[in-house]
Protein backbone atom coordinates (compact mmCIF):
# COMPACT_ATOMS: atom_id res chain seq x y z
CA UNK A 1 15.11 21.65 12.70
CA UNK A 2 18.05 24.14 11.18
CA UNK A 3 20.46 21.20 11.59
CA UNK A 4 19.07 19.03 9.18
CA UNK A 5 19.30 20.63 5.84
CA UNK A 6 21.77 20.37 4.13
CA UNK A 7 23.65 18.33 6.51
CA UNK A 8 20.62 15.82 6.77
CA UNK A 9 20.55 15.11 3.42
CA UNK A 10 24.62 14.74 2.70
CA UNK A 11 24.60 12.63 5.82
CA UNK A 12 22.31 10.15 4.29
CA UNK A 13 23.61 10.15 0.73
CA UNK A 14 27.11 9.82 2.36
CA UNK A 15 25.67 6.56 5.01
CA UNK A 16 24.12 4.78 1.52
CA UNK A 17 26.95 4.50 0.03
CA UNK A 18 28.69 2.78 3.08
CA UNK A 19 25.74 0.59 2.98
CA UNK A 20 27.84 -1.58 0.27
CA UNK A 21 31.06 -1.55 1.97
CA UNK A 22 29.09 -2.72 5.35
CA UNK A 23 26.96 -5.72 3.34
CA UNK A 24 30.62 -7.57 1.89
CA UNK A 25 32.87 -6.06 5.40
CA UNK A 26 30.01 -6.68 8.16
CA UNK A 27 33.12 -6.63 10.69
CA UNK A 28 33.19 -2.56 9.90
CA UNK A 29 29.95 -1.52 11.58
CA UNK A 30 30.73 -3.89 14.91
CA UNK A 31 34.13 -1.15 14.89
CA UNK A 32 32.28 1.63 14.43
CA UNK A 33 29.89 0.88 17.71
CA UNK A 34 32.66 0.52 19.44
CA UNK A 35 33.20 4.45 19.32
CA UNK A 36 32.28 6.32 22.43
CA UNK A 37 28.38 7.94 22.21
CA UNK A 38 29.68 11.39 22.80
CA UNK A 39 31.95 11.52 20.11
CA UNK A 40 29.54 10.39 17.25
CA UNK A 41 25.52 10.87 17.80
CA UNK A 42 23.34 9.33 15.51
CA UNK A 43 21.60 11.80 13.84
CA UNK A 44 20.10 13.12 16.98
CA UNK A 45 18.01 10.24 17.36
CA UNK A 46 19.68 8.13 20.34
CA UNK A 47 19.71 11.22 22.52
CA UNK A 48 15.86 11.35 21.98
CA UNK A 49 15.87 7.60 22.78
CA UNK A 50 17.75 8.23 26.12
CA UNK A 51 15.86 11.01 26.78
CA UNK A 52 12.11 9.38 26.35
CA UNK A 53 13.51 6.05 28.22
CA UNK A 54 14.22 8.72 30.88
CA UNK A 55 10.48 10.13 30.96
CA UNK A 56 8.94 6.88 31.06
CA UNK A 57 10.69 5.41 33.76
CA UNK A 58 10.32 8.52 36.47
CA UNK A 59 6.13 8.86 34.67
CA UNK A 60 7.20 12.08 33.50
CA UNK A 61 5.04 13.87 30.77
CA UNK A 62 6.67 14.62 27.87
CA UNK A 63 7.44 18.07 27.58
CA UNK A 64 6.26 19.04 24.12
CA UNK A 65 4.32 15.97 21.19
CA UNK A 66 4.97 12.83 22.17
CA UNK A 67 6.94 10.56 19.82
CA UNK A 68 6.88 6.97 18.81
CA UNK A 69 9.17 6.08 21.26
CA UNK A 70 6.96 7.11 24.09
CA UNK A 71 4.55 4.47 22.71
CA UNK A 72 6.99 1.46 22.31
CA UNK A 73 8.08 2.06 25.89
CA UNK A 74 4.94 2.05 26.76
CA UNK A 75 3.73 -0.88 24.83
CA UNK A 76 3.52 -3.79 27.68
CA UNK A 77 3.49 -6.61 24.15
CA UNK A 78 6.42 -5.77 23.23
CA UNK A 79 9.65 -7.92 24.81
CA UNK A 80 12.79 -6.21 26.14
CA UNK A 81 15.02 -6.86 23.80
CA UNK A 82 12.60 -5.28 20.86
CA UNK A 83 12.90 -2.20 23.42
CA UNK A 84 16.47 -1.45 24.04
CA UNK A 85 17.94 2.01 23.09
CA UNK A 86 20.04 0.35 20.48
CA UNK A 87 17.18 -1.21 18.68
CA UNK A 88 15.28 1.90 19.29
CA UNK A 89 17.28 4.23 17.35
CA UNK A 90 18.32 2.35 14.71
CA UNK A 91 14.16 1.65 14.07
CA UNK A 92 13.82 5.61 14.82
CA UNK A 93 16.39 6.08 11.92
CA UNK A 94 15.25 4.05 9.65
CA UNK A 95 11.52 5.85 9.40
CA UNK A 96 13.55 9.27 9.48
CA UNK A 97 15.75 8.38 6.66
CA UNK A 98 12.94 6.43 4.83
CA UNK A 99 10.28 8.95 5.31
CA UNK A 100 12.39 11.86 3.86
CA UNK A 101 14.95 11.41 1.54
CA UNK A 102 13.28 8.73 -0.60
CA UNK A 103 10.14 11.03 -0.95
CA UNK A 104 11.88 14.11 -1.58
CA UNK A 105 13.85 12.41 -4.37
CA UNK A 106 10.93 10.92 -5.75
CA UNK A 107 9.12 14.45 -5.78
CA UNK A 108 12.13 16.33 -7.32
CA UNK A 109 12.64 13.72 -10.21
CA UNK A 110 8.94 13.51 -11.21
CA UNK A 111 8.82 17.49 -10.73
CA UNK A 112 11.69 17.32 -13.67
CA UNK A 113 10.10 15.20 -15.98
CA UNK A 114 6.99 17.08 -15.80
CA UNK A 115 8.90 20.60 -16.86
CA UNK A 116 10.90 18.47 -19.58
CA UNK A 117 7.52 17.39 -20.67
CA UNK A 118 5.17 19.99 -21.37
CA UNK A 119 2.50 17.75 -23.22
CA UNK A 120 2.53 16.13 -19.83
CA UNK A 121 2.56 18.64 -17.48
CA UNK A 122 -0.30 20.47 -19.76
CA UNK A 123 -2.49 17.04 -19.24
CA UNK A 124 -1.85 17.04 -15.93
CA UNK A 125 -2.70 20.70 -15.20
CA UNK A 126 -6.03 20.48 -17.12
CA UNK A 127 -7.06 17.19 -14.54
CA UNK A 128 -6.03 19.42 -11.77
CA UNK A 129 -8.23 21.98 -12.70
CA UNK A 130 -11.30 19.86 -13.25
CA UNK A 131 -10.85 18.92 -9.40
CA UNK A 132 -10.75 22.26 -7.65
CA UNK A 133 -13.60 23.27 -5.89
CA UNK A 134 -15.65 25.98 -6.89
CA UNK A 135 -14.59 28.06 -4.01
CA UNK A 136 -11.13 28.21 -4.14
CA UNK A 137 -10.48 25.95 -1.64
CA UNK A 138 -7.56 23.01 -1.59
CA UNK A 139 -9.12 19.78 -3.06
CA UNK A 140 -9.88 16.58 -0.82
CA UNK A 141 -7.55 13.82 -0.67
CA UNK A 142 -9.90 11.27 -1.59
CA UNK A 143 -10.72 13.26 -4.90
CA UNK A 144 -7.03 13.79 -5.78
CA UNK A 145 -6.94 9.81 -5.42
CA UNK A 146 -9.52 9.44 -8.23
CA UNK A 147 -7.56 11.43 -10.97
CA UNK A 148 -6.77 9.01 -13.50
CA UNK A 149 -3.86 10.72 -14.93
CA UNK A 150 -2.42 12.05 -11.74
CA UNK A 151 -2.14 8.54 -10.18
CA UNK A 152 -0.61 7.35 -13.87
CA UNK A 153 2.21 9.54 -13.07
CA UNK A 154 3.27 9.38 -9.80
CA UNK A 155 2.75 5.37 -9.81
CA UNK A 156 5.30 6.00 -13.04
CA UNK A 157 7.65 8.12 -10.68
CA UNK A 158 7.69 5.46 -8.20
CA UNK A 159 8.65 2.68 -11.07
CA UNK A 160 11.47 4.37 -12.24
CA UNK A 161 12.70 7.43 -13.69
CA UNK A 162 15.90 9.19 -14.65
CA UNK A 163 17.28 12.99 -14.63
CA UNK A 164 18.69 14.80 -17.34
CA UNK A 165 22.33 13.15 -18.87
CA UNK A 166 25.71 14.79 -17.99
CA UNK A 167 26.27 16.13 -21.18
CA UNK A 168 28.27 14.60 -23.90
CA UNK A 169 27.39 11.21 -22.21
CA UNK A 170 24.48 9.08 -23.83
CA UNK A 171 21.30 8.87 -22.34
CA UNK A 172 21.63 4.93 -21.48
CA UNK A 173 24.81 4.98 -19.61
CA UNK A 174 24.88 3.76 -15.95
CA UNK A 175 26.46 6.99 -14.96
CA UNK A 176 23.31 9.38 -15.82
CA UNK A 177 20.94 7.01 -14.95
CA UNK A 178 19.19 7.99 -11.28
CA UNK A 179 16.17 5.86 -10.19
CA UNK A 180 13.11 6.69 -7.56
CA UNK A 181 12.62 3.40 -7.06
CA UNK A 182 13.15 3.47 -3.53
CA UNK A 183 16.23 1.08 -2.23
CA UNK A 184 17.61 -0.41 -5.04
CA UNK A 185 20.31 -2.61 -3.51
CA UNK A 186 19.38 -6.28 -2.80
CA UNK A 187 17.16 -6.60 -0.02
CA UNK A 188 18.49 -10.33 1.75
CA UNK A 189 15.41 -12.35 3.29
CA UNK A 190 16.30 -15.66 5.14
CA UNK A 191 14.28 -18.53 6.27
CA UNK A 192 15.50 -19.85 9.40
CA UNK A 193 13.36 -23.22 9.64
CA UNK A 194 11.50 -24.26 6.55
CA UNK A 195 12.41 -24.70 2.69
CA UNK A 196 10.68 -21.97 0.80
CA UNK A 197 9.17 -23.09 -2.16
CA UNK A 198 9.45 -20.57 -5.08
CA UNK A 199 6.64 -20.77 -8.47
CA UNK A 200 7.15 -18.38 -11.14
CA UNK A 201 5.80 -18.80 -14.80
CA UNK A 202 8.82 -19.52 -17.32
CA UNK A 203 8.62 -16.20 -18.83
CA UNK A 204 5.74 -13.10 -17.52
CA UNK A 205 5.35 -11.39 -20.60
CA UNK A 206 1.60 -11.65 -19.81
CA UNK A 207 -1.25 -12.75 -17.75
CA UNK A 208 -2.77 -15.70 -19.79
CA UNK A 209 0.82 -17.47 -19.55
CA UNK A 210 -0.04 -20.46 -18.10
CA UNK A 211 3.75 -22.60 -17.58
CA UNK A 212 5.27 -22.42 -14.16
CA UNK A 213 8.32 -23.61 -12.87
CA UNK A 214 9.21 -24.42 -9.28
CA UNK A 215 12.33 -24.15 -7.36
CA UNK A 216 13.09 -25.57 -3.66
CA UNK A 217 15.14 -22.83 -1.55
CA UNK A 218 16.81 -24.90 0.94
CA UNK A 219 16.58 -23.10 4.66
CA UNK A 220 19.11 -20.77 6.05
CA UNK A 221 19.76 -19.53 2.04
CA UNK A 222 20.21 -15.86 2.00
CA UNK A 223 17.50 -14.58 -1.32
CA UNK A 224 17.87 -11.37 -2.82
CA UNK A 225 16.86 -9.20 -5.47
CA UNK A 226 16.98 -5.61 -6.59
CA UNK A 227 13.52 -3.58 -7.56
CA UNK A 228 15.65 -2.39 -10.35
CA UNK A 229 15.66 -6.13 -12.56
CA UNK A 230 11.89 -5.59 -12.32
CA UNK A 231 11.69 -2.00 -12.95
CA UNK A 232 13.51 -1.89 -16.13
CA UNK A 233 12.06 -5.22 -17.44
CA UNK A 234 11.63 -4.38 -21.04
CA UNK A 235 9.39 -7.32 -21.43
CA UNK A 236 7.16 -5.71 -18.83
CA UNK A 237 7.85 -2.58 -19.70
CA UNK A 238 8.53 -1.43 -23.36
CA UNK A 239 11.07 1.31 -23.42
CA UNK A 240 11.55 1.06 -19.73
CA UNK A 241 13.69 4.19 -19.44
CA UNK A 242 11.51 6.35 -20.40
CA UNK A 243 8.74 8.44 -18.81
CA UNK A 244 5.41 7.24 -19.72
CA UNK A 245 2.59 7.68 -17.28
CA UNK A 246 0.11 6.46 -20.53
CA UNK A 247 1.72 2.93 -19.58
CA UNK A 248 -1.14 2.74 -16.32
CA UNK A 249 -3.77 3.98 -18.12
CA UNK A 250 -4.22 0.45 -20.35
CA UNK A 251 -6.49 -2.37 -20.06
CA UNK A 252 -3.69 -4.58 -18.12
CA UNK A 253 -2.58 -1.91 -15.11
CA UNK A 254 -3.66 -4.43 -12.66
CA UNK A 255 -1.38 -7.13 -14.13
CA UNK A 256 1.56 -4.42 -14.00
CA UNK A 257 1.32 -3.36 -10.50
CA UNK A 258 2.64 -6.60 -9.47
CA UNK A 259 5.56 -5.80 -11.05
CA UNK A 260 6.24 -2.65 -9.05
CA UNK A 261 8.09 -2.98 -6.32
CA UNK A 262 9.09 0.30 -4.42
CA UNK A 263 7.66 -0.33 -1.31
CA UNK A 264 9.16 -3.97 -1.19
CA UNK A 265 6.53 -7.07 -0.55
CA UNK A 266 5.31 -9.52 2.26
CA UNK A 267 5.23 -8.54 5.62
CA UNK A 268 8.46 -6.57 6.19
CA UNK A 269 7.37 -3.76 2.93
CA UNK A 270 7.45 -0.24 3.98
CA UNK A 271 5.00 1.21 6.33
CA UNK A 272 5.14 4.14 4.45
CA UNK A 273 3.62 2.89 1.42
CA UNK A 274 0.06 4.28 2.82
C-alpha cells in the first residue's frame, strides 16, 4: 500500500516514543480515545475491523484474501469481549507494527555491519556459495537454516548491535548507540492470584555455577525488565558492543541462548519468533 512508506514508518517511530509518556501518564491514552473515529484512524486498521465485522455478520464473502480478522470472528472459542472492534485493532496493530518495523531495522543494521566488516561479509559470502544449487536456482529454507555462520550472525543481529557514531562523539555514548533487540523498554508482567517464586544463581557467569538464590514476589507486584541488561551483560558477553557472530560458534552457544531475549519468554513471547 502507497500510504505506508514513509508515513508508516515515521508513524511508528513517532507512537514509540509516546509509549514512555503513556506508561508514567496512563490517564493520556483514556483522552486520546475519547477523540471522534473520523477524525483520527488507526493506521487503517479499525476500518478493516468494521469492515470484516460487517461481512461476517450479513455471511458475506470477503471480497479479495481473507484476513485474520475474518478468522477471530469466526472463531466460536473465543468470548465476546476477546472479539470487540477495540480489542481487534489494537491486536491487528500490534502484529503490523511488530511484523515490520522491528524486522526491517534488524535487517538494515546487520546489512551495515556486514559492509563495515568485510572479513565478515567475505565469510559469509563464501557459506552462501557453498549452498546454492547447481542450477541456479534460490536455495531451500531448511538448508539456509543449517549454515553455521549465517545463523551466527543473524542470532548476533538479534542480540544487539549498533550503527555507525555521529561523528566527533565516542563510540560508547548512549546517544550513538541503536539496538535490534526488539522492544527494549520494560515489559510489566503481573500475577493476579499467586506469589511467584523467583530462583536465579548468585552470579551466571557460567553453567557449572551451582549457588542459587530465591526471592518471593508477593501477588499483584508489577515485574519488569529490559532485554537490554541482558544483552549487554559483559559477563555474558565479553565486549558486548561489538559485532561478533564468532561468539555462537563456541562450545557453550546453548548456554548463551538463554540469555537472548528478543522475542521475550513464557507464554506471551512473540509469535513472530518462528
Amino acid at each position: 500500500m502507497p500510504e505506508f512508506a514513509p508515513l508508516w514508518h515515521n508513524a511508528i517511530m513517532d507512537l514509540s516514543e509516546a509509549f514512555h509518556f503513556f506508561a508514567q501518564f496512563p490517564w493520556l491514552e483514556i483522552l486520546l480515545r475519547q477523540i471522534p473515529q473520523p477524525l483520527v484512524r488507526k493506521m487503517m486498521i479499525r476500518e478493516k475491523v468494521d469492515q470484516v465485522q460487517a461481512d461476517v455478520a450479513n455471511n458475506k464473502k470477503p471480497d479479495g484474501q481473507r484476513t485474520i480478522f475474518h478468522d477471530l470472528f469466526n472463531n466460536d472459542t473465543l468470548i465476546p469481549e476477546e472479539k470487540t472492534p477495540e480489542r481487534l485493532a489494537a491486536e491487528g496493530f500490534s502484529i503490523v507494527a511488530a511484523g515490520s518495523q522491528t524486522v526491517a531495522h534488524t535487517l538494515a543494521v546487520i546489512s551495515y555491519h556486514l559492509i563495515a566488516n568485510p572479513h565478515i561479509l567475505k565469510r559469509l559470502q563464501v557459506e552462501l556459495a557453498s549452498a546454492m544449487p547447481i542450477d541456479g536456482s534460490a536455495p531451500k529454507w531448511d538448508r539456509l537454516e543449517k549454515l553455521p555462520f549465517l545463523g551466527a550472525i543473524i542470532q548476533e543481529g538479534l542480540r544487539s548491535v549498533k550503527f555507525p557514531s555521529i561523528p566527533g562523539e565516542d563510540l560508547q555514548t548512549d546517544s550513538c548507540i541503536r539496538l535490534s533487540c526488539g522492544v527494549s523498554h520494560r515489559l510489566q508482567r503481573i500475577s493476579p492470584d499467586i506469589d511467584l517464586t523467583f530462583k536465579a544463581s548468585s552470579q551466571a557467569h557460567h553453567p557449572s555455577e551451582k549457588r542459587a538464590k530465591e526471592w518471593i514476589i508477593p501477588k499483584g507486584t508489577p515485574v519488569g525488565m529490559t532485554s537490554v541488561l541482558l544483552h549487554f551483560n559483559p559477563s555474558l558477553f565479553p565486549d558486548p558492543h561489538t559485532f561478533s557472530p564468532d561468539r555462537w560458534l563456541g562450545s557453550d552457544t546453548g548456554y548463551l541462548r538463554r540469555f537472548v531475549v528478543p522475542f521475550s519468554k513464557g507464554s506471551r513471547q512473540c509469535l513472530g519468533m518462528k
